[in-house]
PDB file of N, CA and C in Angstrom:
ATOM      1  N   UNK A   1       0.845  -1.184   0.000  1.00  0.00           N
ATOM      2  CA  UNK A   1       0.000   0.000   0.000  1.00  0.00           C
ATOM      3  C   UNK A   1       0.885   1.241   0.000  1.00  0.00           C
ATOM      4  N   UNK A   2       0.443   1.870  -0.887  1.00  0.00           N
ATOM      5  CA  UNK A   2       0.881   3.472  -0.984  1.00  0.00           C
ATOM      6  C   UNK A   2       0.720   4.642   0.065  1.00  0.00           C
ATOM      7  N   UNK A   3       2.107   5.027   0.939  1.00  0.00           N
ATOM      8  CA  UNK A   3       1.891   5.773   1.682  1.00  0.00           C
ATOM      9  C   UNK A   3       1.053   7.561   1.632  1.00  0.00           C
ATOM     10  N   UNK A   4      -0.090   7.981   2.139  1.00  0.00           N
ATOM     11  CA  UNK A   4      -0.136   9.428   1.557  1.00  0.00           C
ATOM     12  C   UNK A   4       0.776  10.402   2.311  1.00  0.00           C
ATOM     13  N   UNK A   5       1.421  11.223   1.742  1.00  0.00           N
ATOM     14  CA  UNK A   5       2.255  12.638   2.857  1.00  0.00           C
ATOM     15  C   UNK A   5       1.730  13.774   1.861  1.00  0.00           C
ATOM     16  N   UNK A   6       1.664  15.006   3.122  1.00  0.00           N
ATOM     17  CA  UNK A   6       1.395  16.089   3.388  1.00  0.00           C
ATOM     18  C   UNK A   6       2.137  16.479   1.627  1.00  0.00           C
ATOM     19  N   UNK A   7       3.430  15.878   0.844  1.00  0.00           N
ATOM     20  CA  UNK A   7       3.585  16.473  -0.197  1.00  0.00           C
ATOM     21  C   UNK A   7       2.913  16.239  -1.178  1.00  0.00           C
ATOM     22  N   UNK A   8       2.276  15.416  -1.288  1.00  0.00           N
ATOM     23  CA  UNK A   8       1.618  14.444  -2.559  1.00  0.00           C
ATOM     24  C   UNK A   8       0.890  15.677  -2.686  1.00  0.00           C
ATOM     25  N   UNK A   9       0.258  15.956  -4.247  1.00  0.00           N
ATOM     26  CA  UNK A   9      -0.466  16.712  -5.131  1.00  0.00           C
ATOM     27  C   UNK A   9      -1.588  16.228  -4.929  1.00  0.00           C
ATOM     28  N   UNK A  10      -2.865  16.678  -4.927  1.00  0.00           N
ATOM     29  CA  UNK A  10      -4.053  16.493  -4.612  1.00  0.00           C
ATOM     30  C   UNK A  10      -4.464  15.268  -6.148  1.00  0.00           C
ATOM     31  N   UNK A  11      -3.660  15.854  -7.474  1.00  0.00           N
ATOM     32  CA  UNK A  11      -3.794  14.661  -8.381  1.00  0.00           C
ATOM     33  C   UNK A  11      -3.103  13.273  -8.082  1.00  0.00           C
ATOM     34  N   UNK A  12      -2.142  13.319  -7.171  1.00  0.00           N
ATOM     35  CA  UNK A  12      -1.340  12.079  -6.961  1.00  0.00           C
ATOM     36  C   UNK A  12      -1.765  11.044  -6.065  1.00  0.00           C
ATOM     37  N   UNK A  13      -2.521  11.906  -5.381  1.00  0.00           N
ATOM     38  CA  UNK A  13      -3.410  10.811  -4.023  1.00  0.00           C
ATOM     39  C   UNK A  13      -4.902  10.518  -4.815  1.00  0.00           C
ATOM     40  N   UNK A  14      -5.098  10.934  -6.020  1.00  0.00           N
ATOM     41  CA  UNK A  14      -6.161  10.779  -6.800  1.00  0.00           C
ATOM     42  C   UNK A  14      -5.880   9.727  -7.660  1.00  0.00           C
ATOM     43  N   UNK A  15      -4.632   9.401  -7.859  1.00  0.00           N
ATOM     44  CA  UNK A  15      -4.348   8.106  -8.354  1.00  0.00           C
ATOM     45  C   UNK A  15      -3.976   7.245  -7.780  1.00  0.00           C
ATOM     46  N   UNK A  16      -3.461   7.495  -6.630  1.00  0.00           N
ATOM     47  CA  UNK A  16      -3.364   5.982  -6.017  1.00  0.00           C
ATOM     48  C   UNK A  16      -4.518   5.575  -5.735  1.00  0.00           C
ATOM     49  N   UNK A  17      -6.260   6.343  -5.256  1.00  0.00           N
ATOM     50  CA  UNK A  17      -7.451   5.737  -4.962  1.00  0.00           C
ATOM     51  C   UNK A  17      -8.393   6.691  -5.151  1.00  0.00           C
ATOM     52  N   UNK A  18      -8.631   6.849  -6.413  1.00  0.00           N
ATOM     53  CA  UNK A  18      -9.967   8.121  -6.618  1.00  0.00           C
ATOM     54  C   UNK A  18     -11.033   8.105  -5.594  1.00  0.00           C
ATOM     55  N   UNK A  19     -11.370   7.364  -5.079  1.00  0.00           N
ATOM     56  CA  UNK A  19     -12.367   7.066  -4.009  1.00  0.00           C
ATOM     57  C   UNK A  19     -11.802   7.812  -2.510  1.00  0.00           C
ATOM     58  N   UNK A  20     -10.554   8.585  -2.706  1.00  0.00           N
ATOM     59  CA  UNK A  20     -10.003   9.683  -1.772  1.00  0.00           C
ATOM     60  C   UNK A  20     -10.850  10.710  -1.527  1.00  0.00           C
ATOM     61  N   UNK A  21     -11.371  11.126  -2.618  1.00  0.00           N
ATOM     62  CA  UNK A  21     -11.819  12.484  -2.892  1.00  0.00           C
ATOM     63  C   UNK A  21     -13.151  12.640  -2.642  1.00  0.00           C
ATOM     64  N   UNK A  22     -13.924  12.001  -1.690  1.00  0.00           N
ATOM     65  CA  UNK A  22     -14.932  12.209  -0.572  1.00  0.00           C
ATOM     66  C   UNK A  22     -14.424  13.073   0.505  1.00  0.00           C
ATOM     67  N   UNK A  23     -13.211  12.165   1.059  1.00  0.00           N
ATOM     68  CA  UNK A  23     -12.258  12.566   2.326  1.00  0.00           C
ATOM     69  C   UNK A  23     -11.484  13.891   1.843  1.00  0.00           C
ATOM     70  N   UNK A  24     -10.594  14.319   0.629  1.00  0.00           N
ATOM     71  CA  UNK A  24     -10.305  15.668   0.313  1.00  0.00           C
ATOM     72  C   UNK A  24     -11.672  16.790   0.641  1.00  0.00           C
ATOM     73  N   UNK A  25     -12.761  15.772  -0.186  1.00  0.00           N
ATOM     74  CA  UNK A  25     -13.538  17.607  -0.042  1.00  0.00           C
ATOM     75  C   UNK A  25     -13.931  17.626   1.250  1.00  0.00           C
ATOM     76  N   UNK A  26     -14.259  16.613   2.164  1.00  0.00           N
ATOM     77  CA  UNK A  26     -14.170  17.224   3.836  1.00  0.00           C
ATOM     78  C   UNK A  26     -13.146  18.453   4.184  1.00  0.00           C
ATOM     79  N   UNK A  27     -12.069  17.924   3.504  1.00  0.00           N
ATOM     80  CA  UNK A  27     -11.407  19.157   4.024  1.00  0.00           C
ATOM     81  C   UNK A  27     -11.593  20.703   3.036  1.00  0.00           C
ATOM     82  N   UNK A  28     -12.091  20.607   2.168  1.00  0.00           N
ATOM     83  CA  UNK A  28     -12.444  21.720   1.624  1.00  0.00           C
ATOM     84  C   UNK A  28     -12.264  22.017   0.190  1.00  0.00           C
ATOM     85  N   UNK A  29     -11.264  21.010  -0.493  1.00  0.00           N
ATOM     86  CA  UNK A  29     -10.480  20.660  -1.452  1.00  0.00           C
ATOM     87  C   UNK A  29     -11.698  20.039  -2.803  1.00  0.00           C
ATOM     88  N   UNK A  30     -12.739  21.368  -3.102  1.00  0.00           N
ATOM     89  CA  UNK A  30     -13.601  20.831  -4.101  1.00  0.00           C
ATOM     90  C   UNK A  30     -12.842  20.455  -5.316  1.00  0.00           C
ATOM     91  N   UNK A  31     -11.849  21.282  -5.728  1.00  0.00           N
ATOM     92  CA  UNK A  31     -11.690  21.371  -6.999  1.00  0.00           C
ATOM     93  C   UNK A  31     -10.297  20.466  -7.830  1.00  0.00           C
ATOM     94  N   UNK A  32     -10.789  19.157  -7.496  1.00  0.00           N
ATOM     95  CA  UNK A  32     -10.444  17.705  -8.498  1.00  0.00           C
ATOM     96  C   UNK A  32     -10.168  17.616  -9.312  1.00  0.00           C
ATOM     97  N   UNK A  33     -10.481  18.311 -10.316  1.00  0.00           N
ATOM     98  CA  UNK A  33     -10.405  18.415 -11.688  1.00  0.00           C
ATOM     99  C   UNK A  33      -9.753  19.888 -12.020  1.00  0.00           C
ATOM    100  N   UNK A  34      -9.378  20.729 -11.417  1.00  0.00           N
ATOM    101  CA  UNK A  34      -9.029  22.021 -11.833  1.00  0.00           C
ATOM    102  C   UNK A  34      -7.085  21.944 -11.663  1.00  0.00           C
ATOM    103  N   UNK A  35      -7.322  22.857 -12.741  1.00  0.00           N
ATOM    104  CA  UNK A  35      -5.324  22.134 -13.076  1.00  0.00           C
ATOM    105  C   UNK A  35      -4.278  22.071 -11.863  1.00  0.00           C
ATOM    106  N   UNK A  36      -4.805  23.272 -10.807  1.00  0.00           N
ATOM    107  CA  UNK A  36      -4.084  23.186  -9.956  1.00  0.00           C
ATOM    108  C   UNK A  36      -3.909  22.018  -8.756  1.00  0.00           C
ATOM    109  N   UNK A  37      -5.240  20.877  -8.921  1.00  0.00           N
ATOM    110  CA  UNK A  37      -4.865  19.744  -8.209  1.00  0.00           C
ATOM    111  C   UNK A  37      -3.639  18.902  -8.855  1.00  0.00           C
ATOM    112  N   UNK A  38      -3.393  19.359  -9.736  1.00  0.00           N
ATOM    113  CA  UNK A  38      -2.214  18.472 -10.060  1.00  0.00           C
ATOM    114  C   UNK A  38      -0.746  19.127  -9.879  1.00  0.00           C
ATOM    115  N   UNK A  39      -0.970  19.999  -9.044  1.00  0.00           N
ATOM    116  CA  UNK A  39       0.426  20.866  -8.900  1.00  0.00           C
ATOM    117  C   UNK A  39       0.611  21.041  -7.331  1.00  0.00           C
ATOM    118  N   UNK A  40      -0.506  21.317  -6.815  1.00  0.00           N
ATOM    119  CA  UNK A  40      -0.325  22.042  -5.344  1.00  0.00           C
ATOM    120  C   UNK A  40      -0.998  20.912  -4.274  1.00  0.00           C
ATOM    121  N   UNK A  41       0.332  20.837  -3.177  1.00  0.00           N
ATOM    122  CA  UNK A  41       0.771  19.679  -2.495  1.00  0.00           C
ATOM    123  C   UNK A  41      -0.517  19.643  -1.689  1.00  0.00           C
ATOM    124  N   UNK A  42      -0.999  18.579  -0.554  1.00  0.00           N
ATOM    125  CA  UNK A  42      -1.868  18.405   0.066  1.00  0.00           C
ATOM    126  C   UNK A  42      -2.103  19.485   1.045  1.00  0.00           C
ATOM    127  N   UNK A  43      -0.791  20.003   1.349  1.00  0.00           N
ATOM    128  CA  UNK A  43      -0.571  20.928   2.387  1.00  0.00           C
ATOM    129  C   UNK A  43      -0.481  21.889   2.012  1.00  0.00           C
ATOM    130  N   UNK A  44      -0.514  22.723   0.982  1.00  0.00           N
ATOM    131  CA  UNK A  44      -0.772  23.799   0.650  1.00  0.00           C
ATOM    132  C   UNK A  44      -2.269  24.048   0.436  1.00  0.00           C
ATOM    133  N   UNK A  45      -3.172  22.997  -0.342  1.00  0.00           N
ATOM    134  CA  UNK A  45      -4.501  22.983  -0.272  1.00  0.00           C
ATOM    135  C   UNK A  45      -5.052  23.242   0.805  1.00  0.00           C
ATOM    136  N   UNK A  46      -4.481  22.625   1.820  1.00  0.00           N
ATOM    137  CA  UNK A  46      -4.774  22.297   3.782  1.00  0.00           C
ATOM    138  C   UNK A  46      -4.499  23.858   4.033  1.00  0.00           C
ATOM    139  N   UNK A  47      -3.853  24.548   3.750  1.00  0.00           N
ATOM    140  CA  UNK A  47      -3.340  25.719   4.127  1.00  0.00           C
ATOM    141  C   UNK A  47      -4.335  26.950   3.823  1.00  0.00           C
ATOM    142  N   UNK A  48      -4.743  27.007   2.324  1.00  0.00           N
ATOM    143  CA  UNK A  48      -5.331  27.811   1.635  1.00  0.00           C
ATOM    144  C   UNK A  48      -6.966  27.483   2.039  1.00  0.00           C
ATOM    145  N   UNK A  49      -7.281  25.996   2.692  1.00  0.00           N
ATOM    146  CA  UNK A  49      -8.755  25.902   3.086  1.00  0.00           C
ATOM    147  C   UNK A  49      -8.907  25.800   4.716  1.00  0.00           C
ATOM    148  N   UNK A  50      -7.678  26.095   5.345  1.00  0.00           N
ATOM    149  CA  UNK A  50      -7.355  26.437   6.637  1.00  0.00           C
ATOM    150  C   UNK A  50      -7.994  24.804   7.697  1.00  0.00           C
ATOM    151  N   UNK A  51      -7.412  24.187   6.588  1.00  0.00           N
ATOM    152  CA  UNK A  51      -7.092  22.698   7.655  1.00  0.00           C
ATOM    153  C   UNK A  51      -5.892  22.075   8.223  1.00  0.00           C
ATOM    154  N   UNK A  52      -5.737  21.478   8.765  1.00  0.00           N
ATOM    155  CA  UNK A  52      -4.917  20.405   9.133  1.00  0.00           C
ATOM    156  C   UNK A  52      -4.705  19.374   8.256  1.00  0.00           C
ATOM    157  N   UNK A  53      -3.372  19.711   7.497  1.00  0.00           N
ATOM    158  CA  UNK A  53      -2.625  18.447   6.795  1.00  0.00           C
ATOM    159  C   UNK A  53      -2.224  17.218   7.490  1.00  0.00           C
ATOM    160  N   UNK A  54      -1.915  17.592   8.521  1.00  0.00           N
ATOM    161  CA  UNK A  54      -1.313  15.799   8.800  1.00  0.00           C
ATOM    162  C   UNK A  54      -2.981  15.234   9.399  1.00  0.00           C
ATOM    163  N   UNK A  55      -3.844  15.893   9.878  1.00  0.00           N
ATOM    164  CA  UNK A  55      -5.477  15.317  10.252  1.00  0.00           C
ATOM    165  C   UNK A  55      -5.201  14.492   8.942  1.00  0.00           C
ATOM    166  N   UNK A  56      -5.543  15.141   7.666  1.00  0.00           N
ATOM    167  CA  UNK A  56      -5.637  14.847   6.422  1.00  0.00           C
ATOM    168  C   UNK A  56      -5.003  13.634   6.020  1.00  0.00           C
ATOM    169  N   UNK A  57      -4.383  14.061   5.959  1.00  0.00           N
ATOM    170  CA  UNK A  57      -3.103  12.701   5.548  1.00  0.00           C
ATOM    171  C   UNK A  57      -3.302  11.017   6.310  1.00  0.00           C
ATOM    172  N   UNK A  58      -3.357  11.527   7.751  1.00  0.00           N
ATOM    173  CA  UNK A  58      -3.762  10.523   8.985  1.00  0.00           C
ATOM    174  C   UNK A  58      -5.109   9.782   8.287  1.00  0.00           C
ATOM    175  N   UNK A  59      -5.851  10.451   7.919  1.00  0.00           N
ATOM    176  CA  UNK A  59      -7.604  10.112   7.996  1.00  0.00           C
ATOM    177  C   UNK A  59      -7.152   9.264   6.605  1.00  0.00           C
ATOM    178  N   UNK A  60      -6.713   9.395   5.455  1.00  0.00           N
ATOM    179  CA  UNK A  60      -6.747   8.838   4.055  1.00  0.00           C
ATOM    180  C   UNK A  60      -5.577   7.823   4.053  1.00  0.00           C
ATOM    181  N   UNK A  61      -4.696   7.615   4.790  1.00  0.00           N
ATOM    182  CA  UNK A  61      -3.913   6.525   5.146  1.00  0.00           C
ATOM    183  C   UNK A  61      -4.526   5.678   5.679  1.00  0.00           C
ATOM    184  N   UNK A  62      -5.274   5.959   7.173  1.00  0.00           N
ATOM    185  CA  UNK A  62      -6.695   4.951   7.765  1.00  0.00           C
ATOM    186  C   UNK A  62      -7.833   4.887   6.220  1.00  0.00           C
ATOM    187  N   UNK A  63      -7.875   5.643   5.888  1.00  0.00           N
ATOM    188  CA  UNK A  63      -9.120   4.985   4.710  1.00  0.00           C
ATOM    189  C   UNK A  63      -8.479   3.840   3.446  1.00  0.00           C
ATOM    190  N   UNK A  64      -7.067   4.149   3.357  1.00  0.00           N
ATOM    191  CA  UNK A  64      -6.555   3.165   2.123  1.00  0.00           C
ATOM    192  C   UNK A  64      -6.404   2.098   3.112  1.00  0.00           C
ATOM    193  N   UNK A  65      -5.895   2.050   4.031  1.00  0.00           N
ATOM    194  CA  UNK A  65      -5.374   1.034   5.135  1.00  0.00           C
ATOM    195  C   UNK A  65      -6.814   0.072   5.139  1.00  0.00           C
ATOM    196  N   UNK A  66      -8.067   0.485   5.439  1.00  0.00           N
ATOM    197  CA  UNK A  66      -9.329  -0.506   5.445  1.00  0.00           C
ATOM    198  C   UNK A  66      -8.958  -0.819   4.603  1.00  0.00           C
ATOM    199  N   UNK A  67      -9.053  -0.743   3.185  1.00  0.00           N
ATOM    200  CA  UNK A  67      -9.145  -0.767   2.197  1.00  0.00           C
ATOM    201  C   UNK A  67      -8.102  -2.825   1.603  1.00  0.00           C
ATOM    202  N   UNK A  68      -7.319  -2.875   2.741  1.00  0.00           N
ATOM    203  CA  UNK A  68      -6.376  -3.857   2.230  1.00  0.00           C
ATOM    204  C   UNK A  68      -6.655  -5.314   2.823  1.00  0.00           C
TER     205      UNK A  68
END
């Protein structure tokens, strides 16, 4: 299983399990498809929607982790 960190691109944790991106838009992170998910790290998203990256990260590691 693929670890997630705070650097991964909001497109990169979208490929290891599209089924992430329930748990992104909790944190605020609507925009999936807009070019900048494929550039700007988890933690900058976390930053700009005034969350907690490692919450983030923690919660979608426990969600791939069921997952195995």
């Amino acid at each position: 299983m693929e670890q997630i960190t705070k650097d991964m691109s909001i497109g990169q944790v979208l490929l290891v399990d599209p089924e992430t991106a329930p748990i992104m838009m909790e944190y605020g992170m609507h925009c999936m498809g807009c070019p900048f998910s494929q550039m700007e790290s988890l933690a900058a998203g976390c930053l700009a929607h005034g969350t907690d990256p490692d919450e983030l990260v923690d919660k979608l590691n426990a969600f791939l982790a069921s997952k195995v």
